[in-house]
N, C-alpha and C. Protein backbone atom coordinates (compact mmCIF):
# COMPACT_ATOMS: atom_id res chain seq x y z
N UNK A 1 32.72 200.10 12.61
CA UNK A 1 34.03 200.29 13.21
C UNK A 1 33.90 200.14 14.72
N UNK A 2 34.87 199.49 15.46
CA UNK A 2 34.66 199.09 16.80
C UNK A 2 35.09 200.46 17.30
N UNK A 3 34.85 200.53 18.96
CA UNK A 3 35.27 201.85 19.32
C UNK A 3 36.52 201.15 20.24
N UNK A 4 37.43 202.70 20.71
CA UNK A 4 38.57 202.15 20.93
C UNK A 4 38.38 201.28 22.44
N UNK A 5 37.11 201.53 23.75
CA UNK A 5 36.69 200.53 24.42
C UNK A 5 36.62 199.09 24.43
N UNK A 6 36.24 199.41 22.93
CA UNK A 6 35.87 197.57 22.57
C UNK A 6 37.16 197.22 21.99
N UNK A 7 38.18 197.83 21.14
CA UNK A 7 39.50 197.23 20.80
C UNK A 7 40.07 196.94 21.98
N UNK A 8 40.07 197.78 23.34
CA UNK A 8 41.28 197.86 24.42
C UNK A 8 40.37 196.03 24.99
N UNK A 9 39.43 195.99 25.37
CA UNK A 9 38.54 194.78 25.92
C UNK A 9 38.66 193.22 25.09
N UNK A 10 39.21 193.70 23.86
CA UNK A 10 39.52 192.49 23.07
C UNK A 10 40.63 191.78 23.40
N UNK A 11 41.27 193.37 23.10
CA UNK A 11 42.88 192.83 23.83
C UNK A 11 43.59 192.27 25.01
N UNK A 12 42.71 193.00 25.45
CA UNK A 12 42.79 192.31 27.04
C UNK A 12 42.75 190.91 27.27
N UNK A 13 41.28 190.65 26.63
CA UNK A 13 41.30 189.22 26.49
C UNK A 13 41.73 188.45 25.77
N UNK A 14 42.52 189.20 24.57
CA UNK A 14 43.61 187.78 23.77
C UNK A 14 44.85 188.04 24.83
N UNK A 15 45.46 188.81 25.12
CA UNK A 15 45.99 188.43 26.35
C UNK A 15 46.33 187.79 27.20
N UNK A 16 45.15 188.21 27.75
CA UNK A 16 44.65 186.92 29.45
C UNK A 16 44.40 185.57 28.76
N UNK A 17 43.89 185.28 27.15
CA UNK A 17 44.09 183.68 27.15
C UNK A 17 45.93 183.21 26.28
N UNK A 18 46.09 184.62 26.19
CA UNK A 18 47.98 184.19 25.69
C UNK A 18 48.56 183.73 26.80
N UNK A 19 48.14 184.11 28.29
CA UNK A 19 49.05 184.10 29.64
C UNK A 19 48.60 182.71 30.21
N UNK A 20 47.45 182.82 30.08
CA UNK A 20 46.38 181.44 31.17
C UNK A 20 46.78 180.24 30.83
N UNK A 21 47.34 178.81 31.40
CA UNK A 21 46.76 178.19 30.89
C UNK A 21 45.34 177.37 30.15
N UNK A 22 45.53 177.04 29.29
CA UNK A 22 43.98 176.15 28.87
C UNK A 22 43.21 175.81 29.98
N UNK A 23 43.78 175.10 30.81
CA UNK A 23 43.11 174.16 31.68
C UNK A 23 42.27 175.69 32.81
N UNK A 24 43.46 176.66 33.02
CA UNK A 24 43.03 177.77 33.89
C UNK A 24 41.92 178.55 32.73
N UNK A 25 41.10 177.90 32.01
CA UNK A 25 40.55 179.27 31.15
C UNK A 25 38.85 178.53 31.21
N UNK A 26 39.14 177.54 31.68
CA UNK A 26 37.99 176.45 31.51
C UNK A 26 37.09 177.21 32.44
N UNK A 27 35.98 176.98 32.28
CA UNK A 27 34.79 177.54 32.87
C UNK A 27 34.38 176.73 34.33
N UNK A 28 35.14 175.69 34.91
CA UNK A 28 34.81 174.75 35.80
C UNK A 28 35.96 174.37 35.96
N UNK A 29 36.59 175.04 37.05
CA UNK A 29 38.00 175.06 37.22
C UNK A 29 37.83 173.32 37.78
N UNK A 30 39.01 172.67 37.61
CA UNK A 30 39.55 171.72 38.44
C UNK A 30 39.95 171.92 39.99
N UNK A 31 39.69 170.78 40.49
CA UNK A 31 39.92 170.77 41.91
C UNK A 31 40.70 169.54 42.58
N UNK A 32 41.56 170.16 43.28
CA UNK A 32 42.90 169.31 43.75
C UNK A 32 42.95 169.25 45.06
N UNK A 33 43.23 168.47 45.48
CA UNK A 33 43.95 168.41 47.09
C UNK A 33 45.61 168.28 47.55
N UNK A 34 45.93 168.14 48.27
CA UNK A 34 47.37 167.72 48.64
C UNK A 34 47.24 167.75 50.52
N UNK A 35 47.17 166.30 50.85
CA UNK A 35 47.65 166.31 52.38
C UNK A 35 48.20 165.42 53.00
N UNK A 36 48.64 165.78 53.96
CA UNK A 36 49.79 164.51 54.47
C UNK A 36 48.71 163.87 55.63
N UNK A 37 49.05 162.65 55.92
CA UNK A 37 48.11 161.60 56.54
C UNK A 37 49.39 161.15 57.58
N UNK A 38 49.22 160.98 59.02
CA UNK A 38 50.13 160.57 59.50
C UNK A 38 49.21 158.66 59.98
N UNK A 39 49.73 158.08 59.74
CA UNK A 39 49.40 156.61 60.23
C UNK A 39 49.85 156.12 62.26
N UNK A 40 49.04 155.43 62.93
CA UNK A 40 49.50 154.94 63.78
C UNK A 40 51.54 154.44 63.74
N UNK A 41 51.97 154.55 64.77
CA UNK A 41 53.38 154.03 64.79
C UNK A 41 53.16 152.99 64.24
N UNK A 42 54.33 152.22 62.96
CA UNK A 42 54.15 151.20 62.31
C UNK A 42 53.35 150.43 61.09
N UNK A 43 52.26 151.49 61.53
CA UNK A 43 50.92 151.19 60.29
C UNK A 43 50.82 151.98 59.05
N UNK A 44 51.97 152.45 58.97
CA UNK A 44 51.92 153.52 57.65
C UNK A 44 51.96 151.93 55.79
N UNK A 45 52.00 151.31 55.99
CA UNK A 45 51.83 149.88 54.71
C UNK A 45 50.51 149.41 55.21
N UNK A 46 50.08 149.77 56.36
CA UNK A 46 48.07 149.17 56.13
C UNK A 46 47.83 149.45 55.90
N UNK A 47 48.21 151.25 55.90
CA UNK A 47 47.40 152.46 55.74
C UNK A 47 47.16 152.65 53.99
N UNK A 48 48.71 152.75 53.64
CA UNK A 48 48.66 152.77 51.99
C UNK A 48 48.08 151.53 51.24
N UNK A 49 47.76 150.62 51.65
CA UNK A 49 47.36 149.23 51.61
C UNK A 49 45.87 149.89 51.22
N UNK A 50 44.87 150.14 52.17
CA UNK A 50 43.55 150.56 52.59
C UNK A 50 43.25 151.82 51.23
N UNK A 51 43.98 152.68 51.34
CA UNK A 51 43.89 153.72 50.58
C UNK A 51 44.10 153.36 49.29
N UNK A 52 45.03 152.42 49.20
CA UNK A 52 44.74 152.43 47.59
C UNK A 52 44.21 150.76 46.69
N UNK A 53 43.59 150.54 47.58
CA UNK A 53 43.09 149.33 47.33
C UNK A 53 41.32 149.43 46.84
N UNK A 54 41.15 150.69 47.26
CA UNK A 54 39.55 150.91 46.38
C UNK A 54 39.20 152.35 45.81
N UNK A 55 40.52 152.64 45.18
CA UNK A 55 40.67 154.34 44.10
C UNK A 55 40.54 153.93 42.56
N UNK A 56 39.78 152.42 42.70
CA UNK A 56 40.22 152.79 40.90
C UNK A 56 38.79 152.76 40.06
N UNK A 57 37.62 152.76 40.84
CA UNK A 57 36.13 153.57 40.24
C UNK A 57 35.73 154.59 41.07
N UNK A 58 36.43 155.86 41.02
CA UNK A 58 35.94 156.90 41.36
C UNK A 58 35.63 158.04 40.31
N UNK A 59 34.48 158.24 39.55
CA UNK A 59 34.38 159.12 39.15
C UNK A 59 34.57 160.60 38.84
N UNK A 60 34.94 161.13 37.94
CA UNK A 60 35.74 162.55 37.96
C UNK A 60 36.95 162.26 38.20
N UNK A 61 37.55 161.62 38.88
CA UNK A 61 38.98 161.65 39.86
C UNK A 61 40.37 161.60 38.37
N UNK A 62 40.72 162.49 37.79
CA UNK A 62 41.63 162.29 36.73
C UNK A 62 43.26 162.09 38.05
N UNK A 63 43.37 161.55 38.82
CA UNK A 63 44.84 161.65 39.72
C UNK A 63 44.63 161.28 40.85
N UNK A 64 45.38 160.34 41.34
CA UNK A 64 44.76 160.10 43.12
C UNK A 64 46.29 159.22 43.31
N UNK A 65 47.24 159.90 43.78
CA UNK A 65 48.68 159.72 44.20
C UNK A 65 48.85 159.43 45.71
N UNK A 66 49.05 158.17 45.80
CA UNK A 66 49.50 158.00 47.54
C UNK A 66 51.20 157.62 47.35
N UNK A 67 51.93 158.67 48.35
CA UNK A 67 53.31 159.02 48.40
C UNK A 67 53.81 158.62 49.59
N UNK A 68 55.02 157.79 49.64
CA UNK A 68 55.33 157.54 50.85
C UNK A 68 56.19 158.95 51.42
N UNK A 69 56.23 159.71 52.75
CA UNK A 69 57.14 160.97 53.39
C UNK A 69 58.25 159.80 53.30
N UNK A 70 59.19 160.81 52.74
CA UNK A 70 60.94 160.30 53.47
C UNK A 70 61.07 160.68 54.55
N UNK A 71 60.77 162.06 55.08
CA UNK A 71 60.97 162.79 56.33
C UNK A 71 60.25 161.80 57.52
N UNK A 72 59.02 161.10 57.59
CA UNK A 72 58.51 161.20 58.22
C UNK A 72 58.09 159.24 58.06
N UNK A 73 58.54 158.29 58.88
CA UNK A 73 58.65 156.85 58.81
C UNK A 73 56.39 156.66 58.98
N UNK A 74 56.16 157.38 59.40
CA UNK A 74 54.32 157.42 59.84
C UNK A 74 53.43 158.22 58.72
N UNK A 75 53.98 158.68 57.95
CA UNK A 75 53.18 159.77 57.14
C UNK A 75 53.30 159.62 55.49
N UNK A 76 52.39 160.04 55.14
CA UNK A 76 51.70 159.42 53.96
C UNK A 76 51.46 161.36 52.65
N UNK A 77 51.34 161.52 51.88
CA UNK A 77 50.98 162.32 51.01
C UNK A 77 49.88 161.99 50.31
N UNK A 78 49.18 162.50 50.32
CA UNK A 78 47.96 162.04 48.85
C UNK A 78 47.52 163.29 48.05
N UNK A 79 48.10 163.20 46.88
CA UNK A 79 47.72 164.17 45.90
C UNK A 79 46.57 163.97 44.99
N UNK A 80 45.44 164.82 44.59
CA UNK A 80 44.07 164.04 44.20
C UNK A 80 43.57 165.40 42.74
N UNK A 81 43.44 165.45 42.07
CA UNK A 81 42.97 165.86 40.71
C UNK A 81 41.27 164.97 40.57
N UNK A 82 40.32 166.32 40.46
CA UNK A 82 39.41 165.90 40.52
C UNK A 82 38.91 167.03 38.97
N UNK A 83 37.73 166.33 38.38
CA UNK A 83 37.19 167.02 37.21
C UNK A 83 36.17 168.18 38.18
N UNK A 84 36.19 167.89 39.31
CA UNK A 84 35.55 169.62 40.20
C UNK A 84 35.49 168.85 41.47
N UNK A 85 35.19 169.81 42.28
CA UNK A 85 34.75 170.27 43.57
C UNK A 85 33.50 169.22 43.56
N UNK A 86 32.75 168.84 43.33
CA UNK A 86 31.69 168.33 43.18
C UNK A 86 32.11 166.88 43.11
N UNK A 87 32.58 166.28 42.40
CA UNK A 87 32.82 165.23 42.01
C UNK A 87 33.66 164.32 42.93
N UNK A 88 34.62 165.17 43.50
CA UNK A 88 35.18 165.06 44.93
C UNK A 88 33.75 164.48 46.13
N UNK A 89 33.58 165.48 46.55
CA UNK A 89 32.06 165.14 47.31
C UNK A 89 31.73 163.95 47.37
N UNK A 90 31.43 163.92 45.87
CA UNK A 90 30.13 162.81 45.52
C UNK A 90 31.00 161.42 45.30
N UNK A 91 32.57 161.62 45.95
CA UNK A 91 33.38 159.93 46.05
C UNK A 91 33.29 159.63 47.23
N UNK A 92 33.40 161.21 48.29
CA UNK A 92 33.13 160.17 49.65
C UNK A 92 31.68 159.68 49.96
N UNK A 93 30.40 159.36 49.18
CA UNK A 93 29.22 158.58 49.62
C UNK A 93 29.84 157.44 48.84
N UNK A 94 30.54 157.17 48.01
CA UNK A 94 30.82 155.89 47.86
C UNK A 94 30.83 154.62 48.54
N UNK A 95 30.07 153.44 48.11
CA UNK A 95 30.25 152.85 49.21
C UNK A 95 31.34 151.89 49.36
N UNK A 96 32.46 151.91 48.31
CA UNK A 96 33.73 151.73 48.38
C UNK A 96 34.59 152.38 49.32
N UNK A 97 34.49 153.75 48.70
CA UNK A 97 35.30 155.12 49.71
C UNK A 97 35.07 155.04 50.88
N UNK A 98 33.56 154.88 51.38
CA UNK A 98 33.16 154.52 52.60
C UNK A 98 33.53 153.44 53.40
N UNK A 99 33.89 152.25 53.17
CA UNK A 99 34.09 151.52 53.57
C UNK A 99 35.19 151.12 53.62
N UNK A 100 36.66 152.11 53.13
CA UNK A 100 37.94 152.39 53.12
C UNK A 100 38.33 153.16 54.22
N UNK A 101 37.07 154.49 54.39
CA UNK A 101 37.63 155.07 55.37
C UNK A 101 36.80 154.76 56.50
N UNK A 102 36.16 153.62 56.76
CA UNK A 102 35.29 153.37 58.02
C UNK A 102 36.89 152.38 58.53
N UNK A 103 37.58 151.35 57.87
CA UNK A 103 38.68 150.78 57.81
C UNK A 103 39.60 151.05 58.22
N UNK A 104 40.40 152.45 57.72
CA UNK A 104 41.54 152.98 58.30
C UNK A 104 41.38 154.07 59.08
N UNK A 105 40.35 154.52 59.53
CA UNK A 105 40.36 155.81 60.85
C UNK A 105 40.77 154.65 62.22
N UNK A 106 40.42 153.59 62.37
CA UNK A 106 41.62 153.51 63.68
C UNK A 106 43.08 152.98 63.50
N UNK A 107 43.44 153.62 62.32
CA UNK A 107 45.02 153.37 62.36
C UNK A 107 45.35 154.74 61.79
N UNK A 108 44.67 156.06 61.18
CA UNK A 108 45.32 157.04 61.19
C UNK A 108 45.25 157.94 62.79
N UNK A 109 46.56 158.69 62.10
CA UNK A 109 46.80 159.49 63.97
C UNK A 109 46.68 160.80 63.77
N UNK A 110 46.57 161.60 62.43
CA UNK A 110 46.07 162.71 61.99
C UNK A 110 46.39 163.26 61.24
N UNK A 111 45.97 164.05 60.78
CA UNK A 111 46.00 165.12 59.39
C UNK A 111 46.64 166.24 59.24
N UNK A 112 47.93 166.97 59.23
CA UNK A 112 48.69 167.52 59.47
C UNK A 112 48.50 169.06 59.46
N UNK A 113 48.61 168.35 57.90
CA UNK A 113 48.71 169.70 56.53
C UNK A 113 47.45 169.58 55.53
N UNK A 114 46.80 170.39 54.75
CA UNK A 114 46.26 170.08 53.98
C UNK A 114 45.93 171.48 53.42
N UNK A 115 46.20 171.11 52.01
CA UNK A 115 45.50 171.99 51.01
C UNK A 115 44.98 171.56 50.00
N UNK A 116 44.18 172.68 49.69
CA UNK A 116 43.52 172.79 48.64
C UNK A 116 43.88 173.58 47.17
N UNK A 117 43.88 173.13 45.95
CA UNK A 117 44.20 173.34 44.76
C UNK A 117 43.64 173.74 43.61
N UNK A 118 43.97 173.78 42.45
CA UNK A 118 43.49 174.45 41.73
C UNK A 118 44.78 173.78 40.27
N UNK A 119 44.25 172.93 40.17
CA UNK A 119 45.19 171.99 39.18
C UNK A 119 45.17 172.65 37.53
N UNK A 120 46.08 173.21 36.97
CA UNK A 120 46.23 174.36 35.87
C UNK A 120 46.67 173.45 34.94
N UNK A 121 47.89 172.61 35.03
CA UNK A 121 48.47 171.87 34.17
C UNK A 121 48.96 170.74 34.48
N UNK A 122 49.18 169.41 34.04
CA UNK A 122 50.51 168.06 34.04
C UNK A 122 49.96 167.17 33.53
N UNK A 123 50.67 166.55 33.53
CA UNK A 123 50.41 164.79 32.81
C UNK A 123 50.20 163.77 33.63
């Protein structure tokens, strides 16, 4: 017979996985970004040009969204879903990635906003 410690500890945890999503229950959380990129005056179509012209062998990377700002005629969004923290990392030695962003650092004008994530759920 369990004791009532170990019933209350069970429960708890059918619980916490009734509330969590799946993706939040995983042992190696996902890792996301979200930041806005402002481009030189005018250069915001080289910029998205550059950026997404060498995203499509990056390992881990399940999402890599370049958004044009309405607000903002110079500025850029990039939303990024990575299978971890790690995997992220290990795209900028790329020597694709590398040679994307050796490319467009003299036409970006800076980095605004940026966060960091923790991607739970989407399609």
């Amino acid at each position: 017979m369990q004791s009532r410690r170990e019933l209350i500890a069970i429960g708890s945890g059918m619980l916490a996985a009734s509330v969590l999503p799946a993706a939040a229950q995983e042992t190696k959380p996902r890792y996301g970004l979200i930041g806005q990129m402002l481009a030189q005056p005018g250069k915001r179509e080289d910029l998205v040009a550059i950026l997404t012209e060498s995203t499509q062998a990056m390992p881990g990377c399940l999402s890599y969204v370049v958004a044009l700002d309405t607000a903002n005629p110079d500025a850029i969004w990039i939303t990024e879903v990575w299978d971890s923290r790690e995997s992220h990392a290990a795209s900028l030695k790329l020597p694709t990635v590398r040679a994307a962003i050796a490319k467009a650092r003299p036409i970006i004008a800076g980095f605004p906003q940026h966060f960091e994530t923790v991607p739970v759920a989407g399609v």
